[in-house]
N, C-alpha and C. Protein backbone atom coordinates (compact mmCIF):
# COMPACT_ATOMS: atom_id res chain seq x y z
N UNK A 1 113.03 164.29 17.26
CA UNK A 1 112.27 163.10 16.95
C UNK A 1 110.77 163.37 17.06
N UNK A 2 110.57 164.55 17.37
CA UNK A 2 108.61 164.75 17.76
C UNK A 2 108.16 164.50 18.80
N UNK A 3 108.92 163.50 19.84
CA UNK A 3 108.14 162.90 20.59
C UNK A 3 108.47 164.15 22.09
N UNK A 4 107.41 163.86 22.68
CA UNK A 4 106.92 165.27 24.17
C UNK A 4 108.13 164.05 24.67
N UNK A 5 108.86 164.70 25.71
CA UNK A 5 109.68 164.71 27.23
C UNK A 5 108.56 164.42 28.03
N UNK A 6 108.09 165.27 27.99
CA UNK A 6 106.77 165.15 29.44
C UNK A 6 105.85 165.25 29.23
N UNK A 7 104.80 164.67 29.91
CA UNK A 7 103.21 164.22 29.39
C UNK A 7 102.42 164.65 30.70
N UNK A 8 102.78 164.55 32.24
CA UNK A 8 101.87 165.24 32.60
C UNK A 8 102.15 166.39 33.17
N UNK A 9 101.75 167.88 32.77
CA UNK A 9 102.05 168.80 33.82
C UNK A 9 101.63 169.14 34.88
N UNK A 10 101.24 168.35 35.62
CA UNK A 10 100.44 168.63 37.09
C UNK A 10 101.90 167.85 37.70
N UNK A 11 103.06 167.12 37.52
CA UNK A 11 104.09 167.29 38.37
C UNK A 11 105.29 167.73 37.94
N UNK A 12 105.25 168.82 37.25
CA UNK A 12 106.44 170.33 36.66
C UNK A 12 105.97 171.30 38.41
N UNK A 13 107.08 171.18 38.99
CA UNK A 13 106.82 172.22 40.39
C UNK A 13 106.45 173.59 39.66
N UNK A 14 106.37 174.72 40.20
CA UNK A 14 106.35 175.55 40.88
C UNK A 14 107.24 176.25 40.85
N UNK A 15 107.96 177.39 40.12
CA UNK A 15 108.60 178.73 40.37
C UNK A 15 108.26 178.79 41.91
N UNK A 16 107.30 179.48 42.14
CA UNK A 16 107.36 179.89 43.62
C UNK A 16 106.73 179.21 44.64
N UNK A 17 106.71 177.95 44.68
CA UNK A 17 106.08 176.35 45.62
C UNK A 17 106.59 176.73 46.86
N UNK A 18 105.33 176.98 47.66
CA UNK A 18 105.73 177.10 49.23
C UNK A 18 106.34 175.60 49.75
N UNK A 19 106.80 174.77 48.91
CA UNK A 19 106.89 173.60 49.66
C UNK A 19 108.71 173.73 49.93
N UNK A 20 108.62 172.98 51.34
CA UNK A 20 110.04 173.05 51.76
C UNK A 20 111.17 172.36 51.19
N UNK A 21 112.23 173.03 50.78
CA UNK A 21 112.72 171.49 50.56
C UNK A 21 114.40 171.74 50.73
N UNK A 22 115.17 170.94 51.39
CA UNK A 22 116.06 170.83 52.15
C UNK A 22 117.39 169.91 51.50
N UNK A 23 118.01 169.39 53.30
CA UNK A 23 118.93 168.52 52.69
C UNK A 23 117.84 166.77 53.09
N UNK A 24 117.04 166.96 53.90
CA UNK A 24 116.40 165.40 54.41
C UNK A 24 115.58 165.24 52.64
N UNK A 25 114.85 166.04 51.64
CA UNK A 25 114.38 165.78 50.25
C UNK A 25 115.26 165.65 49.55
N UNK A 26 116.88 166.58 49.64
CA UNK A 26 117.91 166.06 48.35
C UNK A 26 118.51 164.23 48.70
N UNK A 27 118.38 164.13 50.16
CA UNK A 27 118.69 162.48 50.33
C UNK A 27 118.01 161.64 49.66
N UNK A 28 116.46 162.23 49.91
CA UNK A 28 114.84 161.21 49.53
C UNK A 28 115.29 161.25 48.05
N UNK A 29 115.14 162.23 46.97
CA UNK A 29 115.67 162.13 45.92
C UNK A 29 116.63 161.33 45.56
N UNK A 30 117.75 161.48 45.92
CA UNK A 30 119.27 160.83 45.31
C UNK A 30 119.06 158.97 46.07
N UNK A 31 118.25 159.07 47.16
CA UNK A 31 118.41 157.44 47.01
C UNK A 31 117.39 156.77 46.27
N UNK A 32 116.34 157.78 45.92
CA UNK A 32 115.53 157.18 44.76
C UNK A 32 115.92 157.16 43.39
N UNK A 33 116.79 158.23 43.14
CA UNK A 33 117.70 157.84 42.02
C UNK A 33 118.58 156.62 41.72
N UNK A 34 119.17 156.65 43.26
CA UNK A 34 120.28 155.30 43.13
C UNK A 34 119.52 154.33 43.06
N UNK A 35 118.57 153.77 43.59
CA UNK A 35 117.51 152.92 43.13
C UNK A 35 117.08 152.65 42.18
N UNK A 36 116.67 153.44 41.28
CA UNK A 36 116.01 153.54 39.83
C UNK A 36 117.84 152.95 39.26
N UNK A 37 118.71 153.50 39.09
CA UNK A 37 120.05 153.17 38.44
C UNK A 37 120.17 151.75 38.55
N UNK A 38 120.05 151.09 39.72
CA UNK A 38 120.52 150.01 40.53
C UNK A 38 122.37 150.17 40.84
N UNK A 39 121.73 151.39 41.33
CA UNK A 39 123.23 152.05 42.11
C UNK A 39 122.91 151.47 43.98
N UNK A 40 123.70 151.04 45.11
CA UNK A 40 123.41 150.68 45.93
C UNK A 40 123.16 152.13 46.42
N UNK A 41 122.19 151.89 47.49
CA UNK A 41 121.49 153.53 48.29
C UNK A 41 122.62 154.07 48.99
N UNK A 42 123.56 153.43 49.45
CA UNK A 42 124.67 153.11 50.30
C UNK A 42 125.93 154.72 50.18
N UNK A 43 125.64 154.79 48.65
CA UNK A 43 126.64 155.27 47.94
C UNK A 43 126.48 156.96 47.96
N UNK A 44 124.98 157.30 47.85
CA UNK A 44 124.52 158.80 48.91
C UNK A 44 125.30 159.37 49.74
N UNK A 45 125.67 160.30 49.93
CA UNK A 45 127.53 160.75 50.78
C UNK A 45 126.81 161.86 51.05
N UNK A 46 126.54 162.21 52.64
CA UNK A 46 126.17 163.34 53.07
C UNK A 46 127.57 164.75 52.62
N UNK A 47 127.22 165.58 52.69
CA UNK A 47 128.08 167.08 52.00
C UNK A 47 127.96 168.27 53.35
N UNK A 48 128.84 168.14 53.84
CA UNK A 48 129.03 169.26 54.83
C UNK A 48 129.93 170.95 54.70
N UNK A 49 129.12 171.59 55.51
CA UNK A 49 130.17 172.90 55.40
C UNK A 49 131.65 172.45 56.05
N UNK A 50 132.61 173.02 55.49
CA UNK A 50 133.78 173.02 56.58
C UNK A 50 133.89 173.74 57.24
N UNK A 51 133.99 173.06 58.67
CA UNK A 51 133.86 173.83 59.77
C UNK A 51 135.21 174.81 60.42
N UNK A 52 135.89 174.11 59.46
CA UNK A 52 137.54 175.30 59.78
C UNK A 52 137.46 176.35 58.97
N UNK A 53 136.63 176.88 58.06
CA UNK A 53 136.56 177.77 57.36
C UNK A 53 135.61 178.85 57.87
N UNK A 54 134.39 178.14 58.69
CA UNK A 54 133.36 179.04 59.21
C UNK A 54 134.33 179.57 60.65
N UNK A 55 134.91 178.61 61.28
CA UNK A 55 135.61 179.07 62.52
C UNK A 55 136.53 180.34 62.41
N UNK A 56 137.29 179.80 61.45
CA UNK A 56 137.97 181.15 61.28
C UNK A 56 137.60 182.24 60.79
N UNK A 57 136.42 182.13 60.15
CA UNK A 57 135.66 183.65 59.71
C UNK A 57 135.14 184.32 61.06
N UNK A 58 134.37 183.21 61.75
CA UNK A 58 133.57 183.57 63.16
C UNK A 58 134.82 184.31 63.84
N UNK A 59 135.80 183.54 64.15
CA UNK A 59 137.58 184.17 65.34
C UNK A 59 137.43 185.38 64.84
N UNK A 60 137.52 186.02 63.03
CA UNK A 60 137.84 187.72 62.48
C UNK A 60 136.76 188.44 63.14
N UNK A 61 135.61 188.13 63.53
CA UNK A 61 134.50 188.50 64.18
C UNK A 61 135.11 189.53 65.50
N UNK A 62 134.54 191.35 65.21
CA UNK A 62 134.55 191.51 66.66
C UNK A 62 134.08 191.06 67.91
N UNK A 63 134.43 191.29 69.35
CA UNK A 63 134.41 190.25 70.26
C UNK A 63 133.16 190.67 70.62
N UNK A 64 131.97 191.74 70.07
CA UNK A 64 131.04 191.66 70.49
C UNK A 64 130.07 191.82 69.86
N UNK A 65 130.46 190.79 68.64
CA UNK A 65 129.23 190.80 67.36
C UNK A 65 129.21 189.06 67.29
N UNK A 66 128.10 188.68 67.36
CA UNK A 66 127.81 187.08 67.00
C UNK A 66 127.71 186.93 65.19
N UNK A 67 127.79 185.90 64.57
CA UNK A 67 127.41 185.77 63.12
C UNK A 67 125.94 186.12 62.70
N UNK A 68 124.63 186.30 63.89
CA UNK A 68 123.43 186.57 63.15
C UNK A 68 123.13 188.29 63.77
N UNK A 69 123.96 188.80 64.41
CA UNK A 69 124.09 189.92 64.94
C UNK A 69 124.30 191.19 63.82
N UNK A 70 123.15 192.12 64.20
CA UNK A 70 123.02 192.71 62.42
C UNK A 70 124.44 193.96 62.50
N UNK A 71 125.29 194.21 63.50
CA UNK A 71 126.49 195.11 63.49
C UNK A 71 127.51 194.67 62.26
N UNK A 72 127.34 193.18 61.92
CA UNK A 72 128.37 193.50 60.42
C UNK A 72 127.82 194.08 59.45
N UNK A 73 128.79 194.63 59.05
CA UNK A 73 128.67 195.37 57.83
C UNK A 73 127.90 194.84 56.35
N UNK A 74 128.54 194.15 56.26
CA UNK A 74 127.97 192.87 54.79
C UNK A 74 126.90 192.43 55.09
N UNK A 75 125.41 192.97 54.50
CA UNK A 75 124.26 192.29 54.78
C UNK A 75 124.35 190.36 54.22
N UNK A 76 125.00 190.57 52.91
CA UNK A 76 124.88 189.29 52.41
C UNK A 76 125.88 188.35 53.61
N UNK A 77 126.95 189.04 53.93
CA UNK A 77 127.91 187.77 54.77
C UNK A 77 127.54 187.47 56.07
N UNK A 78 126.56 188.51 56.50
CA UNK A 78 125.90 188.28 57.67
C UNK A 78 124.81 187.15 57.51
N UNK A 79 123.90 187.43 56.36
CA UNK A 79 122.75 186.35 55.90
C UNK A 79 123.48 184.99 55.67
N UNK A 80 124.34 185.00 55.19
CA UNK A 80 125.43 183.62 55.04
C UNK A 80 125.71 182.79 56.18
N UNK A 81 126.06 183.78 57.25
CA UNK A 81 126.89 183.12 58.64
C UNK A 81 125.50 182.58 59.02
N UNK A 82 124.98 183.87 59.42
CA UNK A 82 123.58 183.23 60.30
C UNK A 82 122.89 181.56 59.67
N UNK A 83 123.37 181.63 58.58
CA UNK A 83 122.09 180.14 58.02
C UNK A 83 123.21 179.23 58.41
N UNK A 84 124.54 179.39 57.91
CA UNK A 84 125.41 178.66 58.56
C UNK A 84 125.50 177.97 59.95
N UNK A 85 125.49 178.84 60.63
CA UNK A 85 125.65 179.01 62.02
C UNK A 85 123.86 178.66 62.76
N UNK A 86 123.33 178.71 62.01
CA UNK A 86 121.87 178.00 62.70
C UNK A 86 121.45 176.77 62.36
N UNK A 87 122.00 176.46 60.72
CA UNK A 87 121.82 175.01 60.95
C UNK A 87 122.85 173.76 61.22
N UNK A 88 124.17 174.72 61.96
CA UNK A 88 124.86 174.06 62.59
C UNK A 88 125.78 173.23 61.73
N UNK A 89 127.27 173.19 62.03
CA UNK A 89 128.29 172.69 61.30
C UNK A 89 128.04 171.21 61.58
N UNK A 90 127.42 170.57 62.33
CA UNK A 90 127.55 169.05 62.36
C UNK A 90 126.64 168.44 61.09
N UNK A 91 125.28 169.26 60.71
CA UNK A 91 124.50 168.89 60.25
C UNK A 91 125.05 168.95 59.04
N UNK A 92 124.35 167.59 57.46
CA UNK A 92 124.72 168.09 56.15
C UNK A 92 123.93 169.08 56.00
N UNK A 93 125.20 169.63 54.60
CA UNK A 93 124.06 171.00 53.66
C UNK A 93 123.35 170.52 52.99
N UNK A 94 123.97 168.88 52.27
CA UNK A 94 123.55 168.45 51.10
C UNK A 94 123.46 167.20 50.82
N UNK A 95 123.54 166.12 49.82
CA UNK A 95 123.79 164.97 49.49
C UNK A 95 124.55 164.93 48.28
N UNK A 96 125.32 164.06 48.15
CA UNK A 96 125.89 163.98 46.59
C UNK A 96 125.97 162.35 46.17
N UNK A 97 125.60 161.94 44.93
CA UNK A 97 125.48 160.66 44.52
C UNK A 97 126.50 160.57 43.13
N UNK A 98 127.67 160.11 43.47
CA UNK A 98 128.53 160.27 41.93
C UNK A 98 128.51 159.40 41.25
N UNK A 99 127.73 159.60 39.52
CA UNK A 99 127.56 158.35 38.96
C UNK A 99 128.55 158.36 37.80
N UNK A 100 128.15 157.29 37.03
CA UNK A 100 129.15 157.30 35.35
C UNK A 100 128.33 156.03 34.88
N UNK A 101 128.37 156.09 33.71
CA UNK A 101 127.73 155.12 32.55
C UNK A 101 128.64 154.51 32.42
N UNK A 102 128.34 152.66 32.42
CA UNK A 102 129.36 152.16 32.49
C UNK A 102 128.89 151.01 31.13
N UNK A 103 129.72 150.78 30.59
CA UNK A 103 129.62 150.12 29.37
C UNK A 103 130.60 148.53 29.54
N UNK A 104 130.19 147.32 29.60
CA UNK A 104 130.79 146.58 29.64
C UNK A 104 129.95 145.04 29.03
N UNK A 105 131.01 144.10 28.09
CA UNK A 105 130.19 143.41 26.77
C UNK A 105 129.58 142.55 27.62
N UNK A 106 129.65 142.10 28.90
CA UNK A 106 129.22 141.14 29.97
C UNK A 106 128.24 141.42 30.05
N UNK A 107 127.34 142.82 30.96
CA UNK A 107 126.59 143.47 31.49
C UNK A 107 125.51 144.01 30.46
N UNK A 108 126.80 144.50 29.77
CA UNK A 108 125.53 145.43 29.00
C UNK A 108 125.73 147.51 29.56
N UNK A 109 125.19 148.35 29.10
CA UNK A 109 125.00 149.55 29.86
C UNK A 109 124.49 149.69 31.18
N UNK A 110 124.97 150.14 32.04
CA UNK A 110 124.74 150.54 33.27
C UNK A 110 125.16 151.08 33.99
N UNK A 111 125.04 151.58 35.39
CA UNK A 111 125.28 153.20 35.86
C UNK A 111 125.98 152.35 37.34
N UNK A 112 127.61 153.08 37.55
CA UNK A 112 127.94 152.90 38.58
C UNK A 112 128.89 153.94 39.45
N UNK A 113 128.86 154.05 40.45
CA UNK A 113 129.15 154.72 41.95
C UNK A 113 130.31 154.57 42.57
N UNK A 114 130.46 155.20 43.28
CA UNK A 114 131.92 154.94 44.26
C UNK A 114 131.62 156.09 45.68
N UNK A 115 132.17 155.72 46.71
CA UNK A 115 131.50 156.21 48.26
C UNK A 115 133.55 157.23 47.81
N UNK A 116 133.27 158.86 47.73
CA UNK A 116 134.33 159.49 47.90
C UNK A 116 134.83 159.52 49.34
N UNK A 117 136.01 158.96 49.03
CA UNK A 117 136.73 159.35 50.25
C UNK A 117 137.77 160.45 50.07
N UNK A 118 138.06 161.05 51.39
CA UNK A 118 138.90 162.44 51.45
C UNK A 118 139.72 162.48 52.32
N UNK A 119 140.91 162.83 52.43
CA UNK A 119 142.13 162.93 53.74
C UNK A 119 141.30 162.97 54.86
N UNK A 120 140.68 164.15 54.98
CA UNK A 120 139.67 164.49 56.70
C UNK A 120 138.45 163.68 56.69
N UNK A 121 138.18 163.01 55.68
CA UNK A 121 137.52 161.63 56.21
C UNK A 121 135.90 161.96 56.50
N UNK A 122 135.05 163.20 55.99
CA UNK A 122 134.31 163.72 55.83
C UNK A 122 134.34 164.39 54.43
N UNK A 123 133.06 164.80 53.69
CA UNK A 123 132.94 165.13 52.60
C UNK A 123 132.76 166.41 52.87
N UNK A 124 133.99 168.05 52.77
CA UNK A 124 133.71 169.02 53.15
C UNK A 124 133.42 169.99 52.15
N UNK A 125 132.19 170.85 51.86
CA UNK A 125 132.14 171.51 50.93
C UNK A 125 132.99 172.62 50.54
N UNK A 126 133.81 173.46 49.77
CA UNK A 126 134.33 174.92 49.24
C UNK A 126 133.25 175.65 49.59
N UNK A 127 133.85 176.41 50.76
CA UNK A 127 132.96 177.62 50.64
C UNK A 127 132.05 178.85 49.85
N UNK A 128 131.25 178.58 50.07
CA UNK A 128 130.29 180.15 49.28
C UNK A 128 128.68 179.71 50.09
N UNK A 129 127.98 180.68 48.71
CA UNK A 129 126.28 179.79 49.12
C UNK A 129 126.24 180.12 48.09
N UNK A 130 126.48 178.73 47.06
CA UNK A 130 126.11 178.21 45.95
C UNK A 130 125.73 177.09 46.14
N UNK A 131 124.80 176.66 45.32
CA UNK A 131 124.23 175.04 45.52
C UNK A 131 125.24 173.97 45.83
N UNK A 132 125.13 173.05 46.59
CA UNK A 132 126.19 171.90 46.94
C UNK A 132 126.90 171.44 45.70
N UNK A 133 126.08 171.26 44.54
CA UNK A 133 127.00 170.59 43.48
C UNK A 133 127.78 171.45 42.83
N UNK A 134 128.23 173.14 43.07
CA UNK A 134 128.80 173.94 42.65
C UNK A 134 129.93 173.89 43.53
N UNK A 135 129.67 172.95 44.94
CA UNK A 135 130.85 173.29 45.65
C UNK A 135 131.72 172.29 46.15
N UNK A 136 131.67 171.42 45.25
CA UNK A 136 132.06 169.78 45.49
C UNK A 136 133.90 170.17 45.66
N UNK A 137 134.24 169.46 46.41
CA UNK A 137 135.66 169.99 46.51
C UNK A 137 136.68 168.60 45.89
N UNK A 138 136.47 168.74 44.63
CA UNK A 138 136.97 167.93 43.86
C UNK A 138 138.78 167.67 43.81
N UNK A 139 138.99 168.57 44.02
CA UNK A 139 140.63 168.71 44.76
C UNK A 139 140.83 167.98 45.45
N UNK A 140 140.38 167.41 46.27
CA UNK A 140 140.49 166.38 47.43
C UNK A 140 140.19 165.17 47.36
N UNK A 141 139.76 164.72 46.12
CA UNK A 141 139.53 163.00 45.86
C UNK A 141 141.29 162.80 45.35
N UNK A 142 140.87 161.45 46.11
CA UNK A 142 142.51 160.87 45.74
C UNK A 142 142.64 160.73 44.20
N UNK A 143 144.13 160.53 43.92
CA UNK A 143 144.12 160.65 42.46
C UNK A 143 143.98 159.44 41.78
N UNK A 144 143.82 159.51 40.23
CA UNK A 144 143.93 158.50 39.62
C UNK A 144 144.67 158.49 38.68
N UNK A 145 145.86 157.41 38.67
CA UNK A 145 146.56 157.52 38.00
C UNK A 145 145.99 157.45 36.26
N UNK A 146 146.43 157.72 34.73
CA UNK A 146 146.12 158.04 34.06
C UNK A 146 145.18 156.40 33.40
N UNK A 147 146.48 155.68 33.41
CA UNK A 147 146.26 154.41 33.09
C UNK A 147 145.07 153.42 33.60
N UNK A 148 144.69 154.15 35.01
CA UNK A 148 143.61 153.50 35.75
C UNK A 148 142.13 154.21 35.63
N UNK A 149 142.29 155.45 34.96
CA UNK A 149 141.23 156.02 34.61
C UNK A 149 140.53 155.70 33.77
N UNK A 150 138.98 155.39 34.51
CA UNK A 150 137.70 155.08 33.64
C UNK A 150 137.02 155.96 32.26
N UNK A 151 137.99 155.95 31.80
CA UNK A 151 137.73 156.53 30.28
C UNK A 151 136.85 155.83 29.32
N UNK A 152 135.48 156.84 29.04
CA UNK A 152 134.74 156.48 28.30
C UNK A 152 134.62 157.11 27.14
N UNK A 153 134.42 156.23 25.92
CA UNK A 153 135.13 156.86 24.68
C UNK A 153 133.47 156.76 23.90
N UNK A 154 133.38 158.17 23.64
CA UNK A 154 131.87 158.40 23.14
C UNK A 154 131.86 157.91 22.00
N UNK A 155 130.44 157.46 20.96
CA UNK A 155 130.13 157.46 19.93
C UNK A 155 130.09 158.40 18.94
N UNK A 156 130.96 158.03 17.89
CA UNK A 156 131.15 159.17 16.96
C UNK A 156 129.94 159.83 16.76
N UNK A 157 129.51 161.22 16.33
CA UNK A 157 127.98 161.75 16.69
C UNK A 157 127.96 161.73 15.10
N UNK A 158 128.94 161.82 14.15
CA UNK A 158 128.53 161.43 12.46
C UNK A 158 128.07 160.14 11.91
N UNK A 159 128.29 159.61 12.17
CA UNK A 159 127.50 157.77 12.04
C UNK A 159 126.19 158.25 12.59
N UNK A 160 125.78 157.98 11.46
CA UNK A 160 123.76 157.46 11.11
C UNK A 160 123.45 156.63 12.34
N UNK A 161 122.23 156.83 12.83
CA UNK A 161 121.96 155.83 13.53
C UNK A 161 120.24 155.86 13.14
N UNK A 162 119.54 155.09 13.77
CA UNK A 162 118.26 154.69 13.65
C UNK A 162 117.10 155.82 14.57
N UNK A 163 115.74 156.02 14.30
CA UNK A 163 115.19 156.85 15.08
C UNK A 163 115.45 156.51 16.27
N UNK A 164 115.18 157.03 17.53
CA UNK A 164 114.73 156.62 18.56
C UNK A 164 113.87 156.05 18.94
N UNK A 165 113.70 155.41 19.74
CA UNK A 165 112.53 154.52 20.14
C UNK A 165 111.05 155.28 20.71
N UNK A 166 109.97 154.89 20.22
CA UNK A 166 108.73 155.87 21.53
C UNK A 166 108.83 155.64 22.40
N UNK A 167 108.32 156.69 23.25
CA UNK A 167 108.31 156.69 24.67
C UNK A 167 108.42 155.50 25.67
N UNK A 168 106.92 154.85 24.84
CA UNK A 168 106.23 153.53 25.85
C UNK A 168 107.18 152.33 25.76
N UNK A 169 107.77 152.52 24.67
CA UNK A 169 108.68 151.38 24.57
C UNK A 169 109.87 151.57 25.61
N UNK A 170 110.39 152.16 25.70
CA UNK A 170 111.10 152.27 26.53
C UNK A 170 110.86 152.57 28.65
N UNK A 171 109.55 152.77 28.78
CA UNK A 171 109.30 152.92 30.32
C UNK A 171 108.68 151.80 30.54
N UNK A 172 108.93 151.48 31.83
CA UNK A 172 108.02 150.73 32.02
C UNK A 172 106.73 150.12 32.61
């Protein structure tokens, strides 16, 4: 359509931005997202390591090597444990906010949420050190039966439609 995505580049970060940023900025983020949606803030679900997975790696541990102790062998599984193991299994890694476009003739378009629940009653990540949303342990949301599934049925992408709108028209 011609029209720029982005207009100012003085807030495009930084390749290499000394600035910190964690799991307390992926919260600040995602409840400013749910905000902007008019998703309730509520719906933000802290993302933890599982701690039965680190335990039992720590137990294979000889009895006189700790996880940040440089005698293992695996530089990378050593660098793994240690961040693990320092910022502590109670603490989140991450945040996760699960949305979907919801289409209804009442409302109109709009974006809605659901708080995942899981058997262990905590949101536990699949192990690795890949970003949290690579390790969502999607296996573990209860099921949905077929019939009850929120199936959204896209717009044919061959039907003509009209330009898009400019920018200004649409922000506000």
């Amino acid at each position: 359509d011609g029209e720029p995505v982005w207009r100012d580049p003085s807030l495009i970060a930084r390749e290499k931005s000394a600035v910190p940023v964690g799991p307390e900025q992926a919260e600040s983020l995602l409840t400013a997202i749910a905000g902007e949606l008019g998703i309730d803030k509520a719906m933000v679900s802290e993302a933890y390591e599982d701690p039965a997975e680190w335990l039992l790696k720590e137990g294979k541990l000889p009895d006189n090597v700790d996880p940040s102790n440089s005698k293992l062998e695996d530089p990378e599984e050593r660098s793994r444990m240690a961040r693990v193991f320092e910022r502590g299994l109670t603490k989140p890694s991450g945040y996760v906010l699960p949305v979907q476009r919801w289409n209804s003739q009442a409302a109109g378009q709009r974006w809605r949420s659901e708080k995942w629940k899981t058997r262990r009653g905590r949101l536990f990540l699949v192990p690795g050190d890949s970003p949290v949303g690579y390790r969502l342990p999607l296996g573990t949301l209860p099921y949905v039966p077929p019939a009850q599934f929120p199936y959204i049925v896209p717009v044919d992408p061959s039907v003509p439609r009209g330009p898009l709108p400019v920018r200004e028209a649409i922000l506000p």
